[in-house]
PDB file of N, CA and C in Angstrom:
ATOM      1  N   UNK A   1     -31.986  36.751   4.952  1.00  0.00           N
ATOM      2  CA  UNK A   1     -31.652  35.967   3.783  1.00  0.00           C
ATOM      3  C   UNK A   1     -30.379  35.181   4.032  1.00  0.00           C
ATOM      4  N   UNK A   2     -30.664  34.065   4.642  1.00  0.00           N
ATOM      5  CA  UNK A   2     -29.254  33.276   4.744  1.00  0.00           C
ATOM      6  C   UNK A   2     -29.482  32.145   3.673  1.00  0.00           C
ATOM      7  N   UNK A   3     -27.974  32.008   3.417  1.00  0.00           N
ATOM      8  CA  UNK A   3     -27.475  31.331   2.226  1.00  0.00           C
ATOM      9  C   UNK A   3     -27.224  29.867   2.970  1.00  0.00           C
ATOM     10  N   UNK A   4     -27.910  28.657   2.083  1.00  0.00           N
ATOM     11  CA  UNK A   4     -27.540  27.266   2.800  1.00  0.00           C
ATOM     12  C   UNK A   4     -26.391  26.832   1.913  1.00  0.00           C
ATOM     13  N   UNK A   5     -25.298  26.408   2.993  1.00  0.00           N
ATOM     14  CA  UNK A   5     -24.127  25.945   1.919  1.00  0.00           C
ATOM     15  C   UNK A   5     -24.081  24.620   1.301  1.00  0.00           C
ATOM     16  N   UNK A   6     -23.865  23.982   0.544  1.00  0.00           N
ATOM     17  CA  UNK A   6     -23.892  22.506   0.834  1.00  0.00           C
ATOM     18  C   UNK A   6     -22.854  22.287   0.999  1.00  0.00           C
ATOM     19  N   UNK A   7     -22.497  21.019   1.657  1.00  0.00           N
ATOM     20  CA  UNK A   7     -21.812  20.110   2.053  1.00  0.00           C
ATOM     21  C   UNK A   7     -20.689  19.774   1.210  1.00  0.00           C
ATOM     22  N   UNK A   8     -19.528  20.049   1.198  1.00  0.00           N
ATOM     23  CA  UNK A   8     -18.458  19.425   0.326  1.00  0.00           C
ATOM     24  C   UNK A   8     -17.962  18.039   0.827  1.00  0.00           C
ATOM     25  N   UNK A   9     -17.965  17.282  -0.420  1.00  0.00           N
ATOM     26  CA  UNK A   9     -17.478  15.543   0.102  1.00  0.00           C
ATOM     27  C   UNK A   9     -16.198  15.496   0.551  1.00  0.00           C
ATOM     28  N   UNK A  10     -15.848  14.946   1.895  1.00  0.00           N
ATOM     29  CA  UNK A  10     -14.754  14.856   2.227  1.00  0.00           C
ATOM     30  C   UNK A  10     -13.806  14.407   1.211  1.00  0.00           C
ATOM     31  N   UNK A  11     -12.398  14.603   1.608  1.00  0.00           N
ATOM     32  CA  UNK A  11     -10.940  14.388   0.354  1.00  0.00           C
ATOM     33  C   UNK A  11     -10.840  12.792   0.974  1.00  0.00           C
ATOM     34  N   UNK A  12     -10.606  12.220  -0.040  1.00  0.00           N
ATOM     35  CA  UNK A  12      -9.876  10.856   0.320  1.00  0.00           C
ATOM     36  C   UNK A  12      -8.370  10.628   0.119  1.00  0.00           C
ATOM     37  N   UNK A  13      -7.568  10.719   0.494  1.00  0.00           N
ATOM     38  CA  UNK A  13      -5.988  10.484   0.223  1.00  0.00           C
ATOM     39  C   UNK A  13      -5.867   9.685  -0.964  1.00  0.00           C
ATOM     40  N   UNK A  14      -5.246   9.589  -2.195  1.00  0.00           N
ATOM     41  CA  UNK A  14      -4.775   8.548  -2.735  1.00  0.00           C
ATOM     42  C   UNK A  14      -3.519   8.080  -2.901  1.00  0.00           C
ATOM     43  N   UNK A  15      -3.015   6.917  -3.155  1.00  0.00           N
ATOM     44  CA  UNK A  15      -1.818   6.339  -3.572  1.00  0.00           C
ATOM     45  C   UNK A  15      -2.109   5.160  -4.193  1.00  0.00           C
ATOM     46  N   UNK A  16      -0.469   5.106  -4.836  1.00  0.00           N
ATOM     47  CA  UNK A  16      -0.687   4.090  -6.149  1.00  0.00           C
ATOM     48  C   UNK A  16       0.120   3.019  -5.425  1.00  0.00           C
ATOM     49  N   UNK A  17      -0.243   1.863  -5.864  1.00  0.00           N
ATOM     50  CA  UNK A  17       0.567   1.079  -5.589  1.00  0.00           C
ATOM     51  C   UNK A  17       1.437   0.414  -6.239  1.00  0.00           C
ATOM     52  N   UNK A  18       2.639   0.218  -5.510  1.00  0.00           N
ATOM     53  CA  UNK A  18       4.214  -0.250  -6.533  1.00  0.00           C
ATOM     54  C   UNK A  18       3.599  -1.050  -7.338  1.00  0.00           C
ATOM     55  N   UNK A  19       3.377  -2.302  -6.921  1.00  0.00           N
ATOM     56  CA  UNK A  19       3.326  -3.509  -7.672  1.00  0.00           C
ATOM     57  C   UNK A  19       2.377  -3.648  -8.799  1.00  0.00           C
ATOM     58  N   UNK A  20       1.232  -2.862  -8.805  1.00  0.00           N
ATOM     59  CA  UNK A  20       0.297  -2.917 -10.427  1.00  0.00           C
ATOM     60  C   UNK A  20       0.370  -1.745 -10.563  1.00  0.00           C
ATOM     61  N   UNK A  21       0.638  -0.458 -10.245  1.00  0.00           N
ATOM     62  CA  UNK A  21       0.627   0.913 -10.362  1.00  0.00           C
ATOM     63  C   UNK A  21      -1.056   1.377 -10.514  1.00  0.00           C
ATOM     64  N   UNK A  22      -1.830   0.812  -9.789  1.00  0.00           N
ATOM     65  CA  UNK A  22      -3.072   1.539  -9.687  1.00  0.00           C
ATOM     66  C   UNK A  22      -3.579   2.417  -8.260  1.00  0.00           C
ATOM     67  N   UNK A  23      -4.376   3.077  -8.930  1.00  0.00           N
ATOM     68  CA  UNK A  23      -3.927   4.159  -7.559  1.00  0.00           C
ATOM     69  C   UNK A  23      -5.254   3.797  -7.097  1.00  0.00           C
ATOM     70  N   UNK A  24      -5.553   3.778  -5.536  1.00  0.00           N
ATOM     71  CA  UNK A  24      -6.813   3.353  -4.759  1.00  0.00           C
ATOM     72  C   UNK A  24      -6.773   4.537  -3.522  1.00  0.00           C
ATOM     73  N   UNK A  25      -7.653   4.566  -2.816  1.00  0.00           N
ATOM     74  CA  UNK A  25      -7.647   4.754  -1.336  1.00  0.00           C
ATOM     75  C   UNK A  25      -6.525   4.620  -0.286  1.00  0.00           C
ATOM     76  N   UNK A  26      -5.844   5.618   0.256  1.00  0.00           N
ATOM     77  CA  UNK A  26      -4.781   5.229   0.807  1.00  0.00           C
ATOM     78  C   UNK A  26      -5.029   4.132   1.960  1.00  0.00           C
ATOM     79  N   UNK A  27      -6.300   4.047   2.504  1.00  0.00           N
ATOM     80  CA  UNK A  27      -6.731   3.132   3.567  1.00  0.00           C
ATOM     81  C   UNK A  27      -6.381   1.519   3.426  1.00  0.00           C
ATOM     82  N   UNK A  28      -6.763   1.504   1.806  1.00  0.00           N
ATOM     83  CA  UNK A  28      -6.875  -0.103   1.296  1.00  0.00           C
ATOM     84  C   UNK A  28      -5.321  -0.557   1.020  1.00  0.00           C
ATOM     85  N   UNK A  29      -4.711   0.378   1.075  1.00  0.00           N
ATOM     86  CA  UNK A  29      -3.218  -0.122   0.735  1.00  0.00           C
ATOM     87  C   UNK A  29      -2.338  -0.487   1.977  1.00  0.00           C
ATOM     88  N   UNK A  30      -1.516  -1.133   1.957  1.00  0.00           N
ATOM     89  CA  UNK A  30      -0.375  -1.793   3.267  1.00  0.00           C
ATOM     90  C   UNK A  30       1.088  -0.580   2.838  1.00  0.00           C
ATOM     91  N   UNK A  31       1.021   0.181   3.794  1.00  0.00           N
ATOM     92  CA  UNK A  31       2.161   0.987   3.727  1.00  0.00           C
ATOM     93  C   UNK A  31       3.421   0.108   4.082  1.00  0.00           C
ATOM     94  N   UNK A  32       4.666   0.269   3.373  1.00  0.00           N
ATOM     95  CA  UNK A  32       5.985   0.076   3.724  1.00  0.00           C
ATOM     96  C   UNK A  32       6.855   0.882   4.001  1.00  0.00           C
ATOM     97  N   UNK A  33       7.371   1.391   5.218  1.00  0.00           N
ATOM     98  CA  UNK A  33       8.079   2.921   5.642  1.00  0.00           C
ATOM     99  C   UNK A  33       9.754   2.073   5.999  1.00  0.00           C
ATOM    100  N   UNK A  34      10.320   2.961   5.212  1.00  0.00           N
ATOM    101  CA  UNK A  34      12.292   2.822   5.353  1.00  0.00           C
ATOM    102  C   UNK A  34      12.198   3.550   6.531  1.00  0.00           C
ATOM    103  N   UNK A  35      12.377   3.190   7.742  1.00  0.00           N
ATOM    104  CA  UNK A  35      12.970   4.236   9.050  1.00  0.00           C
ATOM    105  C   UNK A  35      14.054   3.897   9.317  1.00  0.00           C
ATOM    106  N   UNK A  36      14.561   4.928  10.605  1.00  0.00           N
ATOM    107  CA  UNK A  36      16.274   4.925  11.129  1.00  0.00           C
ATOM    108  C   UNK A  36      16.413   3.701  11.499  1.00  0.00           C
ATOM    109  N   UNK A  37      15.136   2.777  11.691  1.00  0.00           N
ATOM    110  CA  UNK A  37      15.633   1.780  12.456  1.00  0.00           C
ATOM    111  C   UNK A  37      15.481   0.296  11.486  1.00  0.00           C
ATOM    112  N   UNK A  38      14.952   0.371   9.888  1.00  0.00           N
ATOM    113  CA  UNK A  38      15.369  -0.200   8.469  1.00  0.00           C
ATOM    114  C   UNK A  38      13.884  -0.132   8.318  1.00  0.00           C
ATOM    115  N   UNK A  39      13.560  -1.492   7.127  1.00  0.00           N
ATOM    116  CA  UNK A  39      12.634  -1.474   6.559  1.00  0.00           C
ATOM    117  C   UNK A  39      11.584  -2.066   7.013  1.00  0.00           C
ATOM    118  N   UNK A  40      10.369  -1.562   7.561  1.00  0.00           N
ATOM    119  CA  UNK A  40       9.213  -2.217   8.147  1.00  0.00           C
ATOM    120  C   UNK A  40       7.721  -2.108   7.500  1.00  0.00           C
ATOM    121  N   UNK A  41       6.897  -2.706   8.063  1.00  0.00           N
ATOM    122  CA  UNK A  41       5.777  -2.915   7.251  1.00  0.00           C
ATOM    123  C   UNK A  41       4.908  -2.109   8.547  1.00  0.00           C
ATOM    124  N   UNK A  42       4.022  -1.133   8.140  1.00  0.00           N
ATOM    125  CA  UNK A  42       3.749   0.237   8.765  1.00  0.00           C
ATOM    126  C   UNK A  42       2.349   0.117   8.807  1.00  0.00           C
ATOM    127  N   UNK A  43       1.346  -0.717   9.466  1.00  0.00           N
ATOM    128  CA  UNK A  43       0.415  -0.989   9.727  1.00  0.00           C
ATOM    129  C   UNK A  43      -1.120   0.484  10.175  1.00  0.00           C
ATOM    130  N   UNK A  44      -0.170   1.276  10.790  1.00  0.00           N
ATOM    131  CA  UNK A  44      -0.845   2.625  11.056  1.00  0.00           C
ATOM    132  C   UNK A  44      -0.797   3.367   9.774  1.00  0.00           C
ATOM    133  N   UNK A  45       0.174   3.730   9.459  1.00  0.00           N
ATOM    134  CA  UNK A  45       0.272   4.277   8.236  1.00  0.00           C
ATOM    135  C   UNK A  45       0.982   5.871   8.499  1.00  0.00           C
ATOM    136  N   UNK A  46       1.261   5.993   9.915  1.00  0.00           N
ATOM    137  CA  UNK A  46       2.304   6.783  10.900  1.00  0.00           C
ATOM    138  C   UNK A  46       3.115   6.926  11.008  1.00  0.00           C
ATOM    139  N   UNK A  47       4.208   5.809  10.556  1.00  0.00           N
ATOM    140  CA  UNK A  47       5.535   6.091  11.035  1.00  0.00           C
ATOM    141  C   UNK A  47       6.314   7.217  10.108  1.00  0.00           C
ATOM    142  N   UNK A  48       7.263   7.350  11.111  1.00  0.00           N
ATOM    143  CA  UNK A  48       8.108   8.184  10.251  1.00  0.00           C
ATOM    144  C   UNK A  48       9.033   7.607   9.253  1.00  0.00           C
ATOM    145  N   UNK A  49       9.402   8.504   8.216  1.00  0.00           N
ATOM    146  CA  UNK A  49      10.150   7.831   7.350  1.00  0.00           C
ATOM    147  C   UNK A  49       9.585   7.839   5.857  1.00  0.00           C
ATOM    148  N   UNK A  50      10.406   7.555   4.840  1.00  0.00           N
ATOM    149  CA  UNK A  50       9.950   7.250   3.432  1.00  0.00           C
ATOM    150  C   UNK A  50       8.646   6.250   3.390  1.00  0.00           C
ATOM    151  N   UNK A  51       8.011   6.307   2.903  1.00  0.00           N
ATOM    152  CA  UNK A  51       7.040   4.798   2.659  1.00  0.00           C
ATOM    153  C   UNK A  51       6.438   4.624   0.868  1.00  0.00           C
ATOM    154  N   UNK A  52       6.139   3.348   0.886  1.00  0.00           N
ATOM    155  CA  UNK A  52       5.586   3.115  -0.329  1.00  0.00           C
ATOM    156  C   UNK A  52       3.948   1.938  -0.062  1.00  0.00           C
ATOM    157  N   UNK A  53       3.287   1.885  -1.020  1.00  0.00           N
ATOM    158  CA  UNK A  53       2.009   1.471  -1.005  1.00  0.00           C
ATOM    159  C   UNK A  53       1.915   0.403  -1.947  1.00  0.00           C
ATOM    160  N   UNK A  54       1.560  -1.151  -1.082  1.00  0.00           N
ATOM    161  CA  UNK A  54       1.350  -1.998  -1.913  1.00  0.00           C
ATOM    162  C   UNK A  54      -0.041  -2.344  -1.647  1.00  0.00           C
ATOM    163  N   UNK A  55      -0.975  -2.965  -2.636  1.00  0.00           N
ATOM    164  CA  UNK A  55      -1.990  -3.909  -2.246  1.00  0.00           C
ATOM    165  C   UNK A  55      -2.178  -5.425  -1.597  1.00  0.00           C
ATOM    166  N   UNK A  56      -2.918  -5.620  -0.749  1.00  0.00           N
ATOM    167  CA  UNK A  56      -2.677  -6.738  -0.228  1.00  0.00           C
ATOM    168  C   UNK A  56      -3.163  -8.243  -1.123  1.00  0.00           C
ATOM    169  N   UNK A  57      -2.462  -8.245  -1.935  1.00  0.00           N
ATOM    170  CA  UNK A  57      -2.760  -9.287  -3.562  1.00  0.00           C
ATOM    171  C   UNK A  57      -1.591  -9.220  -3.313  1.00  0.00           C
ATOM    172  N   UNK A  58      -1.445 -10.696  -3.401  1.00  0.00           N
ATOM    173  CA  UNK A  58       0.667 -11.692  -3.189  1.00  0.00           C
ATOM    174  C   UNK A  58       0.966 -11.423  -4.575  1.00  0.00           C
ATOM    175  N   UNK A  59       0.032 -10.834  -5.757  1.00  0.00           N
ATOM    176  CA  UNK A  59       0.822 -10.533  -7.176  1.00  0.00           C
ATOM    177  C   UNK A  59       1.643  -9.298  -7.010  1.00  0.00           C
ATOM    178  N   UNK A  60       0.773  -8.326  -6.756  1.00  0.00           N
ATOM    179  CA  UNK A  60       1.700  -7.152  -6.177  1.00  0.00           C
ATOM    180  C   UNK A  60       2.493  -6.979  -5.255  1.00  0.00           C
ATOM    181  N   UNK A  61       2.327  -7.845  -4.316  1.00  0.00           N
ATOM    182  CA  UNK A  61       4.004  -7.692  -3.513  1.00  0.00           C
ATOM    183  C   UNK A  61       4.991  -8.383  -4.142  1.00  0.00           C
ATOM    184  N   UNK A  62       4.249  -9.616  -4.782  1.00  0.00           N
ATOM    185  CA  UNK A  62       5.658 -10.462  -5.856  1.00  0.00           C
ATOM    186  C   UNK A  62       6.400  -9.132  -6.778  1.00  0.00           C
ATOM    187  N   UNK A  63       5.228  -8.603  -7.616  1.00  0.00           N
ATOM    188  CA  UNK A  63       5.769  -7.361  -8.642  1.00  0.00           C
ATOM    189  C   UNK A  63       6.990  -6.401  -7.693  1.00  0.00           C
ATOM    190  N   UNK A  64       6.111  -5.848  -6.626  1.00  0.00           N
ATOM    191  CA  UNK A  64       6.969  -5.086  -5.876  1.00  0.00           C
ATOM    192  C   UNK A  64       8.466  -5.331  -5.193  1.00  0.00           C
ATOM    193  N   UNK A  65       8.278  -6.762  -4.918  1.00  0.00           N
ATOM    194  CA  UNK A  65       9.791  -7.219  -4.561  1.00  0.00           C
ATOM    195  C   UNK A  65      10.591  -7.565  -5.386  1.00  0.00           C
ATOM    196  N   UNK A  66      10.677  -7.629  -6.483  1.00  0.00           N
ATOM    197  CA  UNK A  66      11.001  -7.678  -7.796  1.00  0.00           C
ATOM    198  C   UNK A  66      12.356  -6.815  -7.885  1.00  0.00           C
ATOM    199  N   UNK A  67      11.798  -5.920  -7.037  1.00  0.00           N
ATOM    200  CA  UNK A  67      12.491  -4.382  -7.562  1.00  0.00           C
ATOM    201  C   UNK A  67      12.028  -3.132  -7.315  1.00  0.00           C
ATOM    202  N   UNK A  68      10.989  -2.471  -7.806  1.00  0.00           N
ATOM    203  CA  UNK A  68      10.238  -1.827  -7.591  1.00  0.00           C
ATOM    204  C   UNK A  68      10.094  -0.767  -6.237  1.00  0.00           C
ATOM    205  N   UNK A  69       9.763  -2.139  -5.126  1.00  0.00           N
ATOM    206  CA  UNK A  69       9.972  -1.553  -3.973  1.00  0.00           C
ATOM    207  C   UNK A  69      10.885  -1.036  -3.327  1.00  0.00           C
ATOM    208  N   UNK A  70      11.948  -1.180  -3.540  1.00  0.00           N
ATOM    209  CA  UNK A  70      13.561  -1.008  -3.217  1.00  0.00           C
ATOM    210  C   UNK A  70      13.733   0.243  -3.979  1.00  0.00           C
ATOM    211  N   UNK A  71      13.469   0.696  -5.264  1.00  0.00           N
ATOM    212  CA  UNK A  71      13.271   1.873  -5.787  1.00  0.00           C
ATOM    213  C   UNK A  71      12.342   2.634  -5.102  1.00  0.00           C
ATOM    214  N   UNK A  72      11.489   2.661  -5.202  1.00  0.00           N
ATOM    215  CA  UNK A  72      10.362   3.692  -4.175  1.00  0.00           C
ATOM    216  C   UNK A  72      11.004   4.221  -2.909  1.00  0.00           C
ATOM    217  N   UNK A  73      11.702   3.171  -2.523  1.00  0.00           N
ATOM    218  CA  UNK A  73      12.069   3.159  -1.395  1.00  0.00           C
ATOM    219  C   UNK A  73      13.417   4.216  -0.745  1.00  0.00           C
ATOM    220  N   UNK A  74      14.115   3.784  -1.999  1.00  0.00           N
ATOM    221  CA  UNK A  74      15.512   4.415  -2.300  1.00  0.00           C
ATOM    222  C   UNK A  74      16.503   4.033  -1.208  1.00  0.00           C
ATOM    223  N   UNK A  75      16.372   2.401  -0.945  1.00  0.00           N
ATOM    224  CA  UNK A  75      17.297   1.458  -0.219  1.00  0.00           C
ATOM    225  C   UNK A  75      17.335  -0.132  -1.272  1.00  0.00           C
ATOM    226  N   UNK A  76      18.445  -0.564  -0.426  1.00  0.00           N
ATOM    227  CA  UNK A  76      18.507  -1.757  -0.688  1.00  0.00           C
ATOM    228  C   UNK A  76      18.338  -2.681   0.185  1.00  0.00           C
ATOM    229  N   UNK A  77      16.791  -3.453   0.778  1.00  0.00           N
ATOM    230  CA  UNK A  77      16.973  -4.315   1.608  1.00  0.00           C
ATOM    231  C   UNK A  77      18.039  -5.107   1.875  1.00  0.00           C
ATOM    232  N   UNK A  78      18.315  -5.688   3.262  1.00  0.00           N
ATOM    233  CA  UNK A  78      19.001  -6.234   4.146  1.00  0.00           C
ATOM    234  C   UNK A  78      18.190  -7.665   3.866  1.00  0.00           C
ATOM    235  N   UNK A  79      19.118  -8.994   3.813  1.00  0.00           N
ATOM    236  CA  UNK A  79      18.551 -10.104   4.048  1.00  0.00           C
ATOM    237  C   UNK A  79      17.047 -10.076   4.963  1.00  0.00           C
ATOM    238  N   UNK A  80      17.344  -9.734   6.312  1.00  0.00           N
ATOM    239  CA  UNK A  80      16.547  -9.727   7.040  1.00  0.00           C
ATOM    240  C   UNK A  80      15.235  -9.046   6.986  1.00  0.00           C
ATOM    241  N   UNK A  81      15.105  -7.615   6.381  1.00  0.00           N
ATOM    242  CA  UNK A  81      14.338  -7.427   5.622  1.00  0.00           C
ATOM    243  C   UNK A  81      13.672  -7.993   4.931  1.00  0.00           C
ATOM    244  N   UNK A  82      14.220  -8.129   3.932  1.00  0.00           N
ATOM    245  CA  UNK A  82      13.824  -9.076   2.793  1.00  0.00           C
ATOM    246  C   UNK A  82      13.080 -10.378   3.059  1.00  0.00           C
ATOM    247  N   UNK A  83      13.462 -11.242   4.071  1.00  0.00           N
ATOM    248  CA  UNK A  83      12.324 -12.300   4.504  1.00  0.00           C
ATOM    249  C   UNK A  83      11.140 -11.548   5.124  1.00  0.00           C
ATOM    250  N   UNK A  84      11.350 -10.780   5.946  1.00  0.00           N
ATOM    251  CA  UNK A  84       9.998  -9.647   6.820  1.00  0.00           C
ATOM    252  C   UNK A  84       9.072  -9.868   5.998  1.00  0.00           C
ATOM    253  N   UNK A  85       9.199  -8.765   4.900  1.00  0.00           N
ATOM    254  CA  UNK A  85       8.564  -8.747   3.231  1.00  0.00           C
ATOM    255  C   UNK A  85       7.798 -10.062   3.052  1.00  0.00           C
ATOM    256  N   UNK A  86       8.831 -10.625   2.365  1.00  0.00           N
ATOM    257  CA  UNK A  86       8.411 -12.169   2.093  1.00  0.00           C
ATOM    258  C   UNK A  86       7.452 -13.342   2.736  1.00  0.00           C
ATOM    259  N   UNK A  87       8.222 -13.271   4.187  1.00  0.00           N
ATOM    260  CA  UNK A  87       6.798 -13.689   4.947  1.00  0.00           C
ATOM    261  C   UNK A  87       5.664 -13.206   4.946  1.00  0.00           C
ATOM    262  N   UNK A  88       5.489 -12.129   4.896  1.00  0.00           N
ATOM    263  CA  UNK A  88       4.134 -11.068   4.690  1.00  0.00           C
ATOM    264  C   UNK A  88       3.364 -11.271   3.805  1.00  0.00           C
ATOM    265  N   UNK A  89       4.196 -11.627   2.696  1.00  0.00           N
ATOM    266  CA  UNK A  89       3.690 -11.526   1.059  1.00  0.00           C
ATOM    267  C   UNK A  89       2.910 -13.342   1.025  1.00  0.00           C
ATOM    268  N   UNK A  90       3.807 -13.957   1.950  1.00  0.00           N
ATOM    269  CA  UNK A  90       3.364 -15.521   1.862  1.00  0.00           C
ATOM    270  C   UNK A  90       2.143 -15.764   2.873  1.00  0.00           C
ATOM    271  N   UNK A  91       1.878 -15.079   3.759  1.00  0.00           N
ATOM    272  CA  UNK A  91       0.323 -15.005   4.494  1.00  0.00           C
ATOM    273  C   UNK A  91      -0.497 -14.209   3.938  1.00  0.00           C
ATOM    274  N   UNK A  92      -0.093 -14.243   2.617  1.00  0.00           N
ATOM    275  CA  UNK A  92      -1.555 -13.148   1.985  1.00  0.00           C
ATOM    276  C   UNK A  92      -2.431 -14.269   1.426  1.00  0.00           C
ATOM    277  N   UNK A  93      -3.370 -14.068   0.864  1.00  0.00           N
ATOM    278  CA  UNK A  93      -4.305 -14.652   0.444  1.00  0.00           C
ATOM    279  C   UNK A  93      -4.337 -14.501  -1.437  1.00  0.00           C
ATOM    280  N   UNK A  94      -4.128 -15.911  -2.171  1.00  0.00           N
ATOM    281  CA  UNK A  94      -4.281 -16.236  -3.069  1.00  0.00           C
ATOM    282  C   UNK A  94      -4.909 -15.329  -4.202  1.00  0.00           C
ATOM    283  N   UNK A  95      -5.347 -14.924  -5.515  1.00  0.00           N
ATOM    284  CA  UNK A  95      -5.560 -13.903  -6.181  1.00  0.00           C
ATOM    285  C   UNK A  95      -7.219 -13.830  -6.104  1.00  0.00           C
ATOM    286  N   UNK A  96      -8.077 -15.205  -6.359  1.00  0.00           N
ATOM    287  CA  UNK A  96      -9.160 -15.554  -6.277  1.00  0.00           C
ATOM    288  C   UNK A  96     -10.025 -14.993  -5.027  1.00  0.00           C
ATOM    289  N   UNK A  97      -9.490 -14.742  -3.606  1.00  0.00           N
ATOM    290  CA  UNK A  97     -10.214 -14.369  -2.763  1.00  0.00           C
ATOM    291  C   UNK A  97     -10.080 -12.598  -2.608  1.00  0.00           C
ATOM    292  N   UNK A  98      -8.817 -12.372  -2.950  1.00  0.00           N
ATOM    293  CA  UNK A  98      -8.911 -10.825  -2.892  1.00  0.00           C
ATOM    294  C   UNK A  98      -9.178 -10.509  -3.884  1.00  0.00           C
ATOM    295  N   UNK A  99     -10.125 -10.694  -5.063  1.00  0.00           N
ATOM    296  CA  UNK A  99     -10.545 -10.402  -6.194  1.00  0.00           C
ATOM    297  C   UNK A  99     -12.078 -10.040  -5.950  1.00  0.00           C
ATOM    298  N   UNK A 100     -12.465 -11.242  -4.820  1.00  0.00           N
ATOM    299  CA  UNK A 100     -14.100 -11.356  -4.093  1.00  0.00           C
ATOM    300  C   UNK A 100     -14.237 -10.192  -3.020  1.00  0.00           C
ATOM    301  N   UNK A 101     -12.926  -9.733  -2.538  1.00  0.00           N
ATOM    302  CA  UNK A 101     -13.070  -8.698  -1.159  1.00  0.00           C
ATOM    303  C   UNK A 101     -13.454  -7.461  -1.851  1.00  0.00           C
ATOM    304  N   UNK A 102     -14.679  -7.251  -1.496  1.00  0.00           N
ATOM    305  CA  UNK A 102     -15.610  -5.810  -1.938  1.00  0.00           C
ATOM    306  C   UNK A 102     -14.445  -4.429  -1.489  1.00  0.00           C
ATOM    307  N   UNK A 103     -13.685  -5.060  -0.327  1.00  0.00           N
ATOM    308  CA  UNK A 103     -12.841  -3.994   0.146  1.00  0.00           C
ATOM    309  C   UNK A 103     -11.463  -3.285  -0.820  1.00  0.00           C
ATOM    310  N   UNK A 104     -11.181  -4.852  -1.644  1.00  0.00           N
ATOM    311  CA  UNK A 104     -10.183  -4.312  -3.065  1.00  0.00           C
ATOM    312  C   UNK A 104     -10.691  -3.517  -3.840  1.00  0.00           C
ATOM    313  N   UNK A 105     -11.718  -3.520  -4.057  1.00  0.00           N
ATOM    314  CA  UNK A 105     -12.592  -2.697  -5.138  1.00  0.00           C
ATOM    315  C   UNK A 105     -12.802  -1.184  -5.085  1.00  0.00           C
ATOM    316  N   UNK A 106     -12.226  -1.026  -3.592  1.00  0.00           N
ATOM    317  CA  UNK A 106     -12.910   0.301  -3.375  1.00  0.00           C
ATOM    318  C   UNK A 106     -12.207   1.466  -3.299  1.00  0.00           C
ATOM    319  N   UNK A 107     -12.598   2.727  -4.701  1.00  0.00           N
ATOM    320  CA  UNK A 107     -11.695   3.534  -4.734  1.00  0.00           C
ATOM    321  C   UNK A 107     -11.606   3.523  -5.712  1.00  0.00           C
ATOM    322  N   UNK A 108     -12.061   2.478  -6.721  1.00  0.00           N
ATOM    323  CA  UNK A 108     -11.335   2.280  -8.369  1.00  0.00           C
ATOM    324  C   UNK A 108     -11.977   3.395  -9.420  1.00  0.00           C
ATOM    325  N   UNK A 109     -12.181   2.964 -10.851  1.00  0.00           N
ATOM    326  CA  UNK A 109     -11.892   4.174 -11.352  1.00  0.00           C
ATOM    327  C   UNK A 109     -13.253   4.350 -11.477  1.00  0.00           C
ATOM    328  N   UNK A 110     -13.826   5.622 -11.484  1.00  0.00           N
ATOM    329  CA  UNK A 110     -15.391   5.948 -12.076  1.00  0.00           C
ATOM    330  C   UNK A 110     -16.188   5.759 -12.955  1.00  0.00           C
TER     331      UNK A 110
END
């Protein structure tokens, strides 16, 4: 008499993100990690250090640089920083196309 187990659905990580405070998939979000060596944009999602979670929508990094992020963060960007960010936020893509990316969507609420 053996017992068949089923299958438990794997865990998905979540985090919210600064800039609209909705929480998604940690995958879909762009980590920002404070390390020894300042503030960088953390593409693996590895580094060491504090980090915070924005979406890749230029509204939420606008929200997030605001303020926000610098709180999460518990620094005060450096000029130089601060353009890093900014440039980042200015090669994103407009609200209209990441609204269409099936990939924003995913994770939302039930």
């Amino acid at each position: 008499m053996s017992r068949k187990t089923l299958a438990r659905p794997k865990h998905v990580p979540q985090r919210m993100c600064i800039g609209c405070r909705e929480a998604l998939a940690k995958r879909s979000l762009v980590r920002v990690a404070r390390t020894p060596d300042g503030v960088k944009i953390d593409p693996t999602g590895k580094a060491p250090g504090r980090g915070a979670y924005v979406h890749d929508r230029r509204s939420c990094w606008e929200a997030a640089l605001r303020g926000s992020l610098e709180g999460a963060l518990k620094t005060q960007f450096t000029p130089s920083e601060r353009e890093t960010l900014e440039i980042h936020m200015r090669s994103l893509a407009s609200e209209g196309s990441a609204e269409s990316d099936p990939k924003a969507t995913a994770g939302g609420a039930a």
